[in-house]
Protein backbone atom coordinates (compact mmCIF):
# COMPACT_ATOMS: atom_id res chain seq x y z
CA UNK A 1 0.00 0.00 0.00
CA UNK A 2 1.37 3.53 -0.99
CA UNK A 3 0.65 5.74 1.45
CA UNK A 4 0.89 9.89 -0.22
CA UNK A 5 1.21 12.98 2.44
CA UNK A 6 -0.26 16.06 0.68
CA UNK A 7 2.13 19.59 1.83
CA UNK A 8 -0.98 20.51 3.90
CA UNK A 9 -1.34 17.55 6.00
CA UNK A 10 2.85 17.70 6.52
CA UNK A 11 2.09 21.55 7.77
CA UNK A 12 -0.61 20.03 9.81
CA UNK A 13 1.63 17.12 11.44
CA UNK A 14 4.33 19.77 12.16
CA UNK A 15 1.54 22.17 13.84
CA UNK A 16 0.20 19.03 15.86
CA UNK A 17 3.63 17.47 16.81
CA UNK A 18 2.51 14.10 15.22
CA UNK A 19 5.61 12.12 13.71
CA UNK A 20 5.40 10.41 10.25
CA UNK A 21 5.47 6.85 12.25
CA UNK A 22 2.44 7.76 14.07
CA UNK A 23 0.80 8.97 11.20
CA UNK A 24 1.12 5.75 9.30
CA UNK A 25 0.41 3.35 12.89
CA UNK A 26 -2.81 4.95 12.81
CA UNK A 27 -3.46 4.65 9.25
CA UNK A 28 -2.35 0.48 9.18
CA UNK A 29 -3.90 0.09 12.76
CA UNK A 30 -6.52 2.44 13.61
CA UNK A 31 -9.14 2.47 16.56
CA UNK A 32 -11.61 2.91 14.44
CA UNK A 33 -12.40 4.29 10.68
CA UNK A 34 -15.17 6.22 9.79
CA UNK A 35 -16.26 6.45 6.16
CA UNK A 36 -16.84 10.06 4.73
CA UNK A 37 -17.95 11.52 1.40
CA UNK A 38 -16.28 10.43 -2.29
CA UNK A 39 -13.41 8.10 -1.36
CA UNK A 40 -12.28 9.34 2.29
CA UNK A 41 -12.23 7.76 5.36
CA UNK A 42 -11.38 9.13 8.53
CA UNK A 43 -8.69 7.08 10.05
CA UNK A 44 -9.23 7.14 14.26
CA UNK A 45 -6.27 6.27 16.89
CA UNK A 46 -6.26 6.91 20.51
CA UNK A 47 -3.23 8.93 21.44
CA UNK A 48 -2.51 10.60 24.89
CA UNK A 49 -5.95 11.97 26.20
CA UNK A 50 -6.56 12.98 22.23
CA UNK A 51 -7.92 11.17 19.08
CA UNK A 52 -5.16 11.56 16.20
CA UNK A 53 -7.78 11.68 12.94
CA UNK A 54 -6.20 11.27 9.85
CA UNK A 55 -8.32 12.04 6.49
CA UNK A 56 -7.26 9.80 4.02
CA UNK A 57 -8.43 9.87 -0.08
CA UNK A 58 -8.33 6.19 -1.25
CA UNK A 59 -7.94 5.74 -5.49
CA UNK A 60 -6.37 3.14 -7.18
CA UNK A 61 -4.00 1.41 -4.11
CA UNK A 62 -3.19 4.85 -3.02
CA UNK A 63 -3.96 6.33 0.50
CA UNK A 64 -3.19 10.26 -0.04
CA UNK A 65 -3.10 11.91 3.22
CA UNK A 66 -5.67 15.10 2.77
CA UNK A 67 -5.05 16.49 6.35
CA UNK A 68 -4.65 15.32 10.21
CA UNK A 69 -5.60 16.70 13.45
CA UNK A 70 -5.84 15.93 16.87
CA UNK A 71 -9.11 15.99 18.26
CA UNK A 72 -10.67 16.19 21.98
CA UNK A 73 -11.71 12.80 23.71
CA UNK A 74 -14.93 12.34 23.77
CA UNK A 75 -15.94 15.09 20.65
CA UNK A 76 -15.35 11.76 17.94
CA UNK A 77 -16.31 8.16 18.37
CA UNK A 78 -13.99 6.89 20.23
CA UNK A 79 -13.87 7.10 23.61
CA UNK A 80 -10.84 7.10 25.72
């Protein structure tokens, strides 16, 4: 599986302090995945008191990384 990070989402890991490793852990082992308009899905992994959510475009074998944010316990699905 390729796995593409668009510029934004690399601004948005730098913002959020979330390494590439993490980024890709959540991706190949989520928490959970939530499916979202066209062909995203909204990758979900616990991570210190926060839910790392990672919006991923799937097309042809190729995950491209749209953006990723760290959200509030408790504001998502998953509960922590």
């Amino acid at each position: 599986m390729v796995i593409e990070i668009t510029d934004h989402a690399r601004e948005r890991m730098q913002k959020y302090a979330v390494m590439e490793e993490t980024l890709k852990d959540a991706i190949n082992n989520p928490d959970s995945t939530v499916k979202s308009y066209d062909d995203r899905t909204i990758y979900q992994k616990k991570l210190n008191g926060y839910v790392l959510r990672v919006i991923v475009e799937e097309n042809k074998g190729i995950k491209r990384v749209i953006t990723v944010y760290k959200a509030r316990s408790g504001r998502h699905e998953i509960q922590i």
